[in-house]
Protein backbone atom coordinates (compact mmCIF):
# COMPACT_ATOMS: atom_id res chain seq x y z
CA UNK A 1 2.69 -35.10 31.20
CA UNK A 2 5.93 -32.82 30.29
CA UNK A 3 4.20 -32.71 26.56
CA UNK A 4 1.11 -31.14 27.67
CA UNK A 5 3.17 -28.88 29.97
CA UNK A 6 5.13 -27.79 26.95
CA UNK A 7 2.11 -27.50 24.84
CA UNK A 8 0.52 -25.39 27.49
CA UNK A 9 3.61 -23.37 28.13
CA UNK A 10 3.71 -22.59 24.09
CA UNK A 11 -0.08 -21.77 24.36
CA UNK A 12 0.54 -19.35 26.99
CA UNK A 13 3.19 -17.34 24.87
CA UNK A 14 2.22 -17.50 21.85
CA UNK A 15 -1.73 -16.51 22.18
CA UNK A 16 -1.74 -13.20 24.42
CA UNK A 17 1.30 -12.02 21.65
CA UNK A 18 -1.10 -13.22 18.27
CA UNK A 19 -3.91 -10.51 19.43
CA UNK A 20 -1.11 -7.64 19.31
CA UNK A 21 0.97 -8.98 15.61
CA UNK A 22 -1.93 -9.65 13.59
CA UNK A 23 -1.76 -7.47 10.55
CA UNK A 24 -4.96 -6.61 9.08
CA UNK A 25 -6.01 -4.81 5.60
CA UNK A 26 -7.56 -1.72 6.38
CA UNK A 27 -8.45 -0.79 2.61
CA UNK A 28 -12.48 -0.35 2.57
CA UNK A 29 -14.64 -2.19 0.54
CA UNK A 30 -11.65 -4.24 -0.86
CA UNK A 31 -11.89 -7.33 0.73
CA UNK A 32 -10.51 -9.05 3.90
CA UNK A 33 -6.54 -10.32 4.25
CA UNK A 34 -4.49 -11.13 7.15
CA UNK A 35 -1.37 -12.22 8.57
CA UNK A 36 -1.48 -14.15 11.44
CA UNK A 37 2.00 -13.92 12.78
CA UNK A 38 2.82 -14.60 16.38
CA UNK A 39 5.70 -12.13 16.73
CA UNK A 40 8.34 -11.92 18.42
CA UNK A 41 8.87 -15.64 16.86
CA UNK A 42 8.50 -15.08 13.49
CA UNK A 43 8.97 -11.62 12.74
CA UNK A 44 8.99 -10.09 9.60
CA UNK A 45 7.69 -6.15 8.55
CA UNK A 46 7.05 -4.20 5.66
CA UNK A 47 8.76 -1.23 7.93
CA UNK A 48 10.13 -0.90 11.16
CA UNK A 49 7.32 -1.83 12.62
CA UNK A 50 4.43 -4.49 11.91
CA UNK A 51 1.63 -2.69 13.79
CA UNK A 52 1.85 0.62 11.37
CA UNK A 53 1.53 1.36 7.75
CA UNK A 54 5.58 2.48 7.31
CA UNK A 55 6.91 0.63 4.63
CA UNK A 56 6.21 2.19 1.79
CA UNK A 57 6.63 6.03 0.91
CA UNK A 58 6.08 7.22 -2.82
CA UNK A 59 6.21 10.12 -4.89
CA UNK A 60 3.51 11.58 -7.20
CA UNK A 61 1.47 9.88 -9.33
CA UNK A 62 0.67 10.94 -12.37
CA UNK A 63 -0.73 9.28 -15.14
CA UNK A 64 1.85 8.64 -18.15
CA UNK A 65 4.89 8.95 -15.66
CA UNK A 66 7.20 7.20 -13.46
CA UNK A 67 6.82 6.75 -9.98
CA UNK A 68 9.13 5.81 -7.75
CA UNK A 69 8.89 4.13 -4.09
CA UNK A 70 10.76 3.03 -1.53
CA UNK A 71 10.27 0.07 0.28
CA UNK A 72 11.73 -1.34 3.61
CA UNK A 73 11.42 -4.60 4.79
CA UNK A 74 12.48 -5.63 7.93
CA UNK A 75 13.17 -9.44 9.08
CA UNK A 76 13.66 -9.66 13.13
CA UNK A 77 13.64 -13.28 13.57
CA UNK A 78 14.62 -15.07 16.31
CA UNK A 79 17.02 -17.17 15.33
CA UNK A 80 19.19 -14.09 14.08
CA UNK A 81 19.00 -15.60 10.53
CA UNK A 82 17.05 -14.15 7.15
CA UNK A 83 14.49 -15.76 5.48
CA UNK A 84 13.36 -16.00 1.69
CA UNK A 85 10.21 -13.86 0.98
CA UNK A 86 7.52 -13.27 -0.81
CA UNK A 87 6.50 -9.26 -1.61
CA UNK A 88 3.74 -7.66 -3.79
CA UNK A 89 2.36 -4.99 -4.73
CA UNK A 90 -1.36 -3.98 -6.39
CA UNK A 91 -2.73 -0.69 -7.37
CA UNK A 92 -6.69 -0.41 -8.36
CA UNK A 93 -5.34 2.43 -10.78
CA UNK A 94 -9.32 1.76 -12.32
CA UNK A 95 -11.04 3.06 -8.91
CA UNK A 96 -13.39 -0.26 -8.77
CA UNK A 97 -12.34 -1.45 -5.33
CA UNK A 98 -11.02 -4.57 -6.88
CA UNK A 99 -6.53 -5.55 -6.43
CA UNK A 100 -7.22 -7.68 -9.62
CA UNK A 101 -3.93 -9.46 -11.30
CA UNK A 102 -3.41 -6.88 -14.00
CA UNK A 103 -2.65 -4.54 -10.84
CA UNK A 104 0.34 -6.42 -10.06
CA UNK A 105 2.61 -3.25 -9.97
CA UNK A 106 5.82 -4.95 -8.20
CA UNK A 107 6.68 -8.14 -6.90
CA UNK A 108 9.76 -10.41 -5.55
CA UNK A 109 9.14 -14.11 -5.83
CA UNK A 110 11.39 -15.73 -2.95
CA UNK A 111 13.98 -13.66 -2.27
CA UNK A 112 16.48 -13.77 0.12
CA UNK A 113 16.39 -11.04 2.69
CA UNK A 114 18.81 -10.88 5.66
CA UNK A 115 18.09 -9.88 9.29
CA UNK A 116 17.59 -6.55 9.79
CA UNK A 117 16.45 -3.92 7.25
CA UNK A 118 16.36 -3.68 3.77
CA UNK A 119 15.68 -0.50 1.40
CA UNK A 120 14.82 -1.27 -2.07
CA UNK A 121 14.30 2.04 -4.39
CA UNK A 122 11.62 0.96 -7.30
CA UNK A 123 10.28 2.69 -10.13
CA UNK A 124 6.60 2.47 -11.54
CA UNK A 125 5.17 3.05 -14.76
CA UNK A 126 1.89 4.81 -13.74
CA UNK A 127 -0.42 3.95 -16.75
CA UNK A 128 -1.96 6.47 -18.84
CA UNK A 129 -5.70 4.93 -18.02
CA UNK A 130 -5.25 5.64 -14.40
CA UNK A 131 -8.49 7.28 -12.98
CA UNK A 132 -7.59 10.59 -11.27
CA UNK A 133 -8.67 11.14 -7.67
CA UNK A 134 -7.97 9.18 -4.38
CA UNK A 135 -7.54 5.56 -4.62
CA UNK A 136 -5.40 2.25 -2.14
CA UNK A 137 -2.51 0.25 -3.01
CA UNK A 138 -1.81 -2.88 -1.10
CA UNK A 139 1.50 -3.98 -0.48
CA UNK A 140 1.89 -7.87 1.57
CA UNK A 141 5.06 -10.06 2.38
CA UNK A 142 5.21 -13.55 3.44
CA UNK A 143 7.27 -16.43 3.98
CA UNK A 144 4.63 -18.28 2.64
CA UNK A 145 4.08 -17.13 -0.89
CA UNK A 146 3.34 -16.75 -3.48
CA UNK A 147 0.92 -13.80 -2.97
CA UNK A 148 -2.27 -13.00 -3.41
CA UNK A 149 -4.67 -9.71 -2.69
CA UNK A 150 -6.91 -11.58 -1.00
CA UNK A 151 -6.76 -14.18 1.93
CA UNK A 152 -4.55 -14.99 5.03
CA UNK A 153 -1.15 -15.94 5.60
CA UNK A 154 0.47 -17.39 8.94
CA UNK A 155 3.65 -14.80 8.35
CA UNK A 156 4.17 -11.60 7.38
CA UNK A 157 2.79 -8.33 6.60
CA UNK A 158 0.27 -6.04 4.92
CA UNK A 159 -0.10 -2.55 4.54
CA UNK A 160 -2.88 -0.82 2.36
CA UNK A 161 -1.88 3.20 1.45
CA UNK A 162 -4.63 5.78 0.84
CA UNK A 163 -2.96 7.45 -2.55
CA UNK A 164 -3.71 10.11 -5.20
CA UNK A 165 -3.73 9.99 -8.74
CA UNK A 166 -2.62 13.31 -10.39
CA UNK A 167 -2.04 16.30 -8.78
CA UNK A 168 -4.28 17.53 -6.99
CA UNK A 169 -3.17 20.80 -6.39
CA UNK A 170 -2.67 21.75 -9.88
CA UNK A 171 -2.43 24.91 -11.62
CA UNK A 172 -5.19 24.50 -14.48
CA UNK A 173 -3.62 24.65 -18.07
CA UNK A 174 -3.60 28.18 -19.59
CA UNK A 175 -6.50 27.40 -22.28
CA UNK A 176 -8.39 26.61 -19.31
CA UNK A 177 -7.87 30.15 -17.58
CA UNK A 178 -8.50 31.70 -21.08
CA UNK A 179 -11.58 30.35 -20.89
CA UNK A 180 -12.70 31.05 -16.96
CA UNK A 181 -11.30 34.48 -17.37
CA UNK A 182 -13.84 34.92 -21.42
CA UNK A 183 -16.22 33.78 -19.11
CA UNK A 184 -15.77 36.54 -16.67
CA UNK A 185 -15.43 39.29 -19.02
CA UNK A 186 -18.98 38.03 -20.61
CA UNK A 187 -21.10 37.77 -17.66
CA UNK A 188 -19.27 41.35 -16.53
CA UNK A 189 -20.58 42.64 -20.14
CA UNK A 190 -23.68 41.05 -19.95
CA UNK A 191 -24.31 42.71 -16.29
CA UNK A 192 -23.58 46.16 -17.48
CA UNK A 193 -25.82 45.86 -20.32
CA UNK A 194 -28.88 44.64 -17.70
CA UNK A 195 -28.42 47.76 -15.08
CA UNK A 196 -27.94 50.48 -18.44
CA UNK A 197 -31.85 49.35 -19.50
């Protein structure tokens, strides 16, 4: 009787808080991946915060050059210890909805982290292939590793970023504005010529 009383008593906690720590990918048309971790037991964030994407913050990328970004992972468990983790990193630099292995663009394979948070400062070698435009990076952590795009783990995080490759404000080159502005002049000459007939 007191075992189905504790069973029912764990039941009672741990359910109603699943439904608010899930962490889902959010990355459309990529593919589903979850964490399914009941916090406050097991607790463990890419950011302050498991319920928002605020672990990761970048700079520009540009094809050819290096990137950097910052990660923070935060480990709030329980039992005021650390844990060893899991973390990775994809980016579908190739625009075809698909984290594939050759994506891998960072990873720790069981690494200790202590309670509280951690900042680690990387830098990335964008490649030189890397379609320009929008594209999504994933980044996951786990207890549970090793890691994988795809797929659910009991603990941990993901977060999937929104990011742009090259900038997309750019000035154009000046053999480009040579051009526009030949272009200008020529339809200008071309229109003076039509209204003198």
């Amino acid at each position: 009787m007191r075992k189905v009383f504790l069973t029912a008593l764990l039941a009672a906690l741990i359910v109603p808080t699943m439904s608010f720590a899930m962490s889902f990918s959010t990355a459309p048309g990529y593919g589903a991946a979850a964490h399914l971790d009941p916090d406050p037991f097991l607790s463990e964030w890419l950011g302050v915060n498991g319920s928002l994407a605020d672990g990761l913050t970048f700079s520009a990328f540009n094809p050819g050059d290096v990137a950097t970004m910052n990660i923070a992972v935060t480990l709030d468990y329980f039992a005021d210890i650390g844990s060893y983790e899991w973390l990775s990193v994809w980016a579908d630099w190739n625009q075809d909805h698909v984290f594939d292995n050759s994506e891998l663009i960072y990873h720790l394979n069981d690494i200790w982290f202590d309670n509280g948070t951690t900042n680690l400062a990387v830098n990335l070698n964008v490649p030189l292939t890397a379609s320009l435009g929008s594209t999504w990076l994933r980044a996951r952590i786990t207890a549970d590793g090793p890691l994988d795009p795809l797929g659910d783990y009991f603990t941990g995080e993901i977060e999937d970023h929104q990011i742009a490759v090259g900038d997309q404000n750019a000035v154009p080159e000046p053999t480009t504005m040579a051009l526009f502005a030949l272009g200008l002049m020529g339809a200008g000459v071309f229109g003076k010529k039509k209204i003198s007939k």
